[in-house]
Protein backbone atom coordinates (compact mmCIF):
# COMPACT_ATOMS: atom_id res chain seq x y z
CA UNK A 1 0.00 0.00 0.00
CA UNK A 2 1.66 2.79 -1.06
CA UNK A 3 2.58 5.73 1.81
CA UNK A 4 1.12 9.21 1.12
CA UNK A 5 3.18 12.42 1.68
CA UNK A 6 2.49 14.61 4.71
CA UNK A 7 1.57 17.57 2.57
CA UNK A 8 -1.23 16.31 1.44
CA UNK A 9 -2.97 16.42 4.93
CA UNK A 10 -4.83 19.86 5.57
CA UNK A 11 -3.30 22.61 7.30
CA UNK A 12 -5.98 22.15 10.15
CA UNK A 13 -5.59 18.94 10.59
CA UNK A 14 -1.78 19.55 11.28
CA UNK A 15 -2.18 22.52 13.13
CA UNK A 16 -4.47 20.63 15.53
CA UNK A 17 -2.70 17.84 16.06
CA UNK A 18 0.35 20.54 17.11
CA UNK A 19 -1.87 22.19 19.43
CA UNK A 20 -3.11 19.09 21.27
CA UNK A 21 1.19 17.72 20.81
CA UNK A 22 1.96 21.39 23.11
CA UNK A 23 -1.37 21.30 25.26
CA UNK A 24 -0.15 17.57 26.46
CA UNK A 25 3.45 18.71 27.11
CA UNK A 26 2.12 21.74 29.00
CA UNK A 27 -0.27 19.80 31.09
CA UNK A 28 3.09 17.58 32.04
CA UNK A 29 5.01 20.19 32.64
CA UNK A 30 2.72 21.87 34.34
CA UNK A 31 1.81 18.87 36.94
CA UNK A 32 2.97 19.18 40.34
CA UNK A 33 5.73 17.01 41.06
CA UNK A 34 5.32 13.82 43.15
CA UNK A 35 5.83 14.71 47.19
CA UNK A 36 5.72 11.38 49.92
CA UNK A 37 4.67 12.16 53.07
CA UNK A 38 6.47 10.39 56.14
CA UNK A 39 2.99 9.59 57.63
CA UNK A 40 1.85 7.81 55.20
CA UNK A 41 3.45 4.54 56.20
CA UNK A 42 -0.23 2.71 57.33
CA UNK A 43 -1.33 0.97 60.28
CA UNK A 44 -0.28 -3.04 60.00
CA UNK A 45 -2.92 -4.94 59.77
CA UNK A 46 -4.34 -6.96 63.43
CA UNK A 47 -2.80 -9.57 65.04
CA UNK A 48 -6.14 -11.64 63.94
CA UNK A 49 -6.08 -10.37 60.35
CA UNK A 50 -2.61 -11.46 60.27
CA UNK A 51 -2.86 -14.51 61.44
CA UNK A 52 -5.54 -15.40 58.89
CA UNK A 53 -3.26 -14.05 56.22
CA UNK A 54 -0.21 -16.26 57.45
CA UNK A 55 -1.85 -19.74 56.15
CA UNK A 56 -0.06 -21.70 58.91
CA UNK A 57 3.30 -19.97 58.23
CA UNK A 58 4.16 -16.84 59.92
CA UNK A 59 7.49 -16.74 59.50
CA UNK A 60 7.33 -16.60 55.92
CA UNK A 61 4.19 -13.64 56.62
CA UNK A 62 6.92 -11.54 58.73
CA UNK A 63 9.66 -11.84 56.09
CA UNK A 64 7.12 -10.25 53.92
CA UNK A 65 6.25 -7.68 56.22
CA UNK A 66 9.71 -6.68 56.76
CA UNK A 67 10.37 -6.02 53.13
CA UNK A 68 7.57 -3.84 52.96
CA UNK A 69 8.59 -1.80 56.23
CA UNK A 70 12.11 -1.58 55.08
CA UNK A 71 11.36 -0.46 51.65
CA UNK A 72 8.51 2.19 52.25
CA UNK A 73 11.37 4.32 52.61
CA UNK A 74 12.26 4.04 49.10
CA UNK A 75 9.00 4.95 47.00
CA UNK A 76 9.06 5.84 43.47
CA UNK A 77 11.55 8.55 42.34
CA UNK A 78 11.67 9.38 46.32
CA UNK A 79 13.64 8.63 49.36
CA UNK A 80 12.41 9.37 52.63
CA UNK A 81 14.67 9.81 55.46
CA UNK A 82 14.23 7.61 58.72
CA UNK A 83 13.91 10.15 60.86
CA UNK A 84 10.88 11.35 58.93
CA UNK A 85 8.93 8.61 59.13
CA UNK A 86 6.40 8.13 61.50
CA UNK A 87 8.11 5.99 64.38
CA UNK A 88 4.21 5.54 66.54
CA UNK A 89 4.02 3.31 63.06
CA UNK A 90 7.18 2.16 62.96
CA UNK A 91 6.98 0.55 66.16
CA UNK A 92 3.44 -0.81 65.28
CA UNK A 93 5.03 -3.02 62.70
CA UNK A 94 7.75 -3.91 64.35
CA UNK A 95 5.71 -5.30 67.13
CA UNK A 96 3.70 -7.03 64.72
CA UNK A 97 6.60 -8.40 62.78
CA UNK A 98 7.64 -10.31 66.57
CA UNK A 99 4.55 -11.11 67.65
CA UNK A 100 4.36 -13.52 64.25
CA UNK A 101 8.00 -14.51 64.19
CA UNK A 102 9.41 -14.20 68.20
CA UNK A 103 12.64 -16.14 67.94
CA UNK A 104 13.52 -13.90 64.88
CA UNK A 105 15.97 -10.79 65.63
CA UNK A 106 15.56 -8.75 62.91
CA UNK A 107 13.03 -6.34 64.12
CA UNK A 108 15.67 -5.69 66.86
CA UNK A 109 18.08 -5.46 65.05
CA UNK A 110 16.59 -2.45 62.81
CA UNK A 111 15.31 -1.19 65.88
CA UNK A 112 18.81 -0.28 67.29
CA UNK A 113 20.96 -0.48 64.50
CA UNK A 114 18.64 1.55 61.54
CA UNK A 115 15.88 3.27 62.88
CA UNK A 116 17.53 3.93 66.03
CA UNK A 117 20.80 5.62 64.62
CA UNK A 118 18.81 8.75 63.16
CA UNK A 119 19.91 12.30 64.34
CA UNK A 120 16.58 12.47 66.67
CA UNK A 121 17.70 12.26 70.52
CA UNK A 122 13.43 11.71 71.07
CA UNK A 123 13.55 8.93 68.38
CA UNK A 124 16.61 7.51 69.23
CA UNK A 125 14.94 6.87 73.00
CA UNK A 126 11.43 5.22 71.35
CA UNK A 127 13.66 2.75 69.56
CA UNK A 128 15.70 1.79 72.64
CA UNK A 129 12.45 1.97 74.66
CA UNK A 130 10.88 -0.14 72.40
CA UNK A 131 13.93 -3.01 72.62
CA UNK A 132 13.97 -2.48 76.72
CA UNK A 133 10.61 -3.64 76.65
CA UNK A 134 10.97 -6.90 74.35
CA UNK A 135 13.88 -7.57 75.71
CA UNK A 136 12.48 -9.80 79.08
CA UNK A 137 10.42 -11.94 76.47
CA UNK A 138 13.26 -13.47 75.77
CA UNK A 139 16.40 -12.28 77.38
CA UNK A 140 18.28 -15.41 76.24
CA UNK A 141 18.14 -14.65 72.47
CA UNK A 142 17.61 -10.70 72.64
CA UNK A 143 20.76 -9.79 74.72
CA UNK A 144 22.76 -7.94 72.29
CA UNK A 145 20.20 -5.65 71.61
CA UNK A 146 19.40 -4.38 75.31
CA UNK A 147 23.21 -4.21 75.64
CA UNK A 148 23.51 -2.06 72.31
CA UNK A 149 20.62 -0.13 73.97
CA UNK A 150 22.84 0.30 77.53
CA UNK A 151 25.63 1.60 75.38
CA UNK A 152 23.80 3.79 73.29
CA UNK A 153 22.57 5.76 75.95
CA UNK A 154 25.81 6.11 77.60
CA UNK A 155 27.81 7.01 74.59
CA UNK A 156 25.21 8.39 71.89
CA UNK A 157 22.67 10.23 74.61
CA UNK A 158 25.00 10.94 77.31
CA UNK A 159 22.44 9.79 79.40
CA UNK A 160 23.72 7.75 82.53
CA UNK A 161 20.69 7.41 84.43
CA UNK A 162 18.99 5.30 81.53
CA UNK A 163 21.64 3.53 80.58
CA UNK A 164 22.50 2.35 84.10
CA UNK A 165 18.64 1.35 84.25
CA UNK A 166 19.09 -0.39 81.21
CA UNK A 167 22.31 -1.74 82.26
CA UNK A 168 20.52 -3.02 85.59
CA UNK A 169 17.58 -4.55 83.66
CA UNK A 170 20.31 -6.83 81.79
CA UNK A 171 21.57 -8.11 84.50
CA UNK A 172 17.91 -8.85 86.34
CA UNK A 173 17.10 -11.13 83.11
CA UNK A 174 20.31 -11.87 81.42
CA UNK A 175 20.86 -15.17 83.80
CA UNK A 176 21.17 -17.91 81.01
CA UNK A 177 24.60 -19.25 81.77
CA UNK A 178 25.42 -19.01 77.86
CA UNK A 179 25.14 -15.34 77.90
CA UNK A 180 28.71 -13.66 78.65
CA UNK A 181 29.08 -12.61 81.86
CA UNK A 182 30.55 -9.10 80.76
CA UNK A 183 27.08 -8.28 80.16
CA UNK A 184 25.84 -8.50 83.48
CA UNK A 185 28.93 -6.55 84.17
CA UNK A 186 27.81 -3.26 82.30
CA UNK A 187 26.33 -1.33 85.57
CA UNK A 188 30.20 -0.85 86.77
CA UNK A 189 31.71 1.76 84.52
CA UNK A 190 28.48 3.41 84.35
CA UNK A 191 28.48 4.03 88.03
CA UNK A 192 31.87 5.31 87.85
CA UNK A 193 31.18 7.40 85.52
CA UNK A 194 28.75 8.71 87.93
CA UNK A 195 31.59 9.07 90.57
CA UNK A 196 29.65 6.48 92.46
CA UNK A 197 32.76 4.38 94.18
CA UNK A 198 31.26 3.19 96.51
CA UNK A 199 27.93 2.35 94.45
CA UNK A 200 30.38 0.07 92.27
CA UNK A 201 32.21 -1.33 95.11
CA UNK A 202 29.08 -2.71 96.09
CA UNK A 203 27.72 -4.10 92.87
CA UNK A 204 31.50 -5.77 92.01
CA UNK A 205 31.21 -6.95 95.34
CA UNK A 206 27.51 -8.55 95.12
CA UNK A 207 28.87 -10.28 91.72
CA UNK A 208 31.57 -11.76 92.97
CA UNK A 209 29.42 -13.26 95.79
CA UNK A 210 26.48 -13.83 93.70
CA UNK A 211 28.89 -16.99 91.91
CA UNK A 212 27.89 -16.21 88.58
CA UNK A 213 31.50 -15.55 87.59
CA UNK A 214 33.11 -18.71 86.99
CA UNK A 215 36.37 -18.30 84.91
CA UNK A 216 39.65 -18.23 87.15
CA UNK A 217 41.46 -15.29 84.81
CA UNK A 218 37.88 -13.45 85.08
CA UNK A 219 37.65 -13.53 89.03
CA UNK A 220 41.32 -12.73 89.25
CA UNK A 221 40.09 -9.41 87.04
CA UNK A 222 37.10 -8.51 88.88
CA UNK A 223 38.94 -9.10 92.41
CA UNK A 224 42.20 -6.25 91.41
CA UNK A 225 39.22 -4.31 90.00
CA UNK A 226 37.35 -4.49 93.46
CA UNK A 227 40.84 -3.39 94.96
CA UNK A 228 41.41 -0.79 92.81
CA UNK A 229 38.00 0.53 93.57
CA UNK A 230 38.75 0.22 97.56
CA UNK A 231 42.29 2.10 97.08
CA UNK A 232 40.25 5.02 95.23
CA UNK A 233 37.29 5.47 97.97
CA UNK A 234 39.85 5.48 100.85
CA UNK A 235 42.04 7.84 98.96
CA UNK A 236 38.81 10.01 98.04
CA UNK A 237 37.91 10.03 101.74
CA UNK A 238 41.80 11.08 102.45
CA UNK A 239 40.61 13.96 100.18
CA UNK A 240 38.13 15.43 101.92
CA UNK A 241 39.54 15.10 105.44
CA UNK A 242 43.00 16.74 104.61
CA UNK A 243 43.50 20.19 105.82
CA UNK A 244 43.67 22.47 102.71
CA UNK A 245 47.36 23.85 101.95
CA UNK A 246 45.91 27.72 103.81
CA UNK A 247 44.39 26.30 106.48
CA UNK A 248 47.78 23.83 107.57
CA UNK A 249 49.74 27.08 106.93
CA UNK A 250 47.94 28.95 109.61
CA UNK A 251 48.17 25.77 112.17
């Protein structure tokens, strides 16, 4: 069939099909770019729906799940901070993601180590919240993650008080003879950090009577530790009872 020539089509014709070409291109140009909000990440479904949605395997439902919350950050053409996100939902699905699959770590994990590194002090504490209160469901497995949680607040919050409670709360659950005893050990440079000698005297002392520490080399360390502690409360107390250099001057 032979191919006729362009100029054979009416000048309306073209002229139209120009103006409707540049009216298109306009209307795209002219469309608002596309904008994600940070609270748009949705409420997970229930426990029951989820459960009905699992078809006898939840594992395999809360691998899903955690796809989905870890790529909602990345939506199309966009990329959302963490810290923007909204971490009341966040949480939400993280619970929900351990309530189907409790011996897995992940949600943990992300908890402390992704969602919990953002440049948000208020943030940062929901996320370690959030891990101090999974963490007695199953201290034996979920260790590492209260103890990244003790030393987060120390170091990254500068906040003693918490991490000394969260330091105390690993040692009230972390009993499982397979979990290192240098965890249960975490309360002592906290407290002298606090200047508390004589606070960590007494918990060094209580461990070492307790029996919980076993190894020979690790006794021997705690022992010249619990010395070294005694040698710098009496020498503190020296401190404060010795005359100041004015006052001997005028004896």
């Amino acid at each position: 069939m032979a191919e006729r020539r362009l100029s054979i089509v009416p000048t309306a014709v073209v002229a139209l099909l120009v103006l409707a070409l540049a009216a298109q291109l306009s209307l795209r140009l002219l469309q608002p770019r596309p904008s994600a909000s940070a609270r748009a990440l949705p409420t997970p479904p229930s426990p029951a729906a989820l459960r009905v949605t699992s078809l006898g395997d939840p594992i395999a439902l809360a691998q899903v799940l955690t796809l989905y919350l870890q790529a909602f950050d990345n939506q199309p053409g966009i990329s959302i901070p963490f810290k923007d996100l909204d971490y009341g939902q966040v949480e939400r699905w993280l619970t929900r993601i351990l309530d189907l699959d409790p011996i897995g770590q992940y949600p943990l994990m992300l908890a402390s180590q992704v969602y919990g590194q953002v440049p948000d002090p208020a943030k940062q504490r929901q996320m370690l919240a959030f891990v101090s209160r999974q963490f007695p469901l199953d201290p034996k497995r979920r260790w590492p993650w209260m103890g990244h949680a003790a030393i987060m607040a120390r170091h990254r919050l500068h906040d003693t008080g918490l991490a000394l409670q969260y330091a105390r709360t690993l040692r009230e659950y972390a009993t499982d003879p397979s979990i290192p005893s240098w965890v249960r050990q975490l309360e002592l440079p906290i407290y002298e950090d606090l200047g508390e000698l004589r606070a960590a005297k007494i918990f060094l002392g209580g461990l070492l009577d307790s029996g919980a520490i076993t190894d020979p080399h690790e006794l021997r360390f705690l022992i010249d530790r619990l010395k070294q502690l005694e040698d710098a409360e009496k020498s503190s107390a020296a401190s404060r009872t010795r005359p100041t250099g004015s006052a001997a001057g005028k004896q």
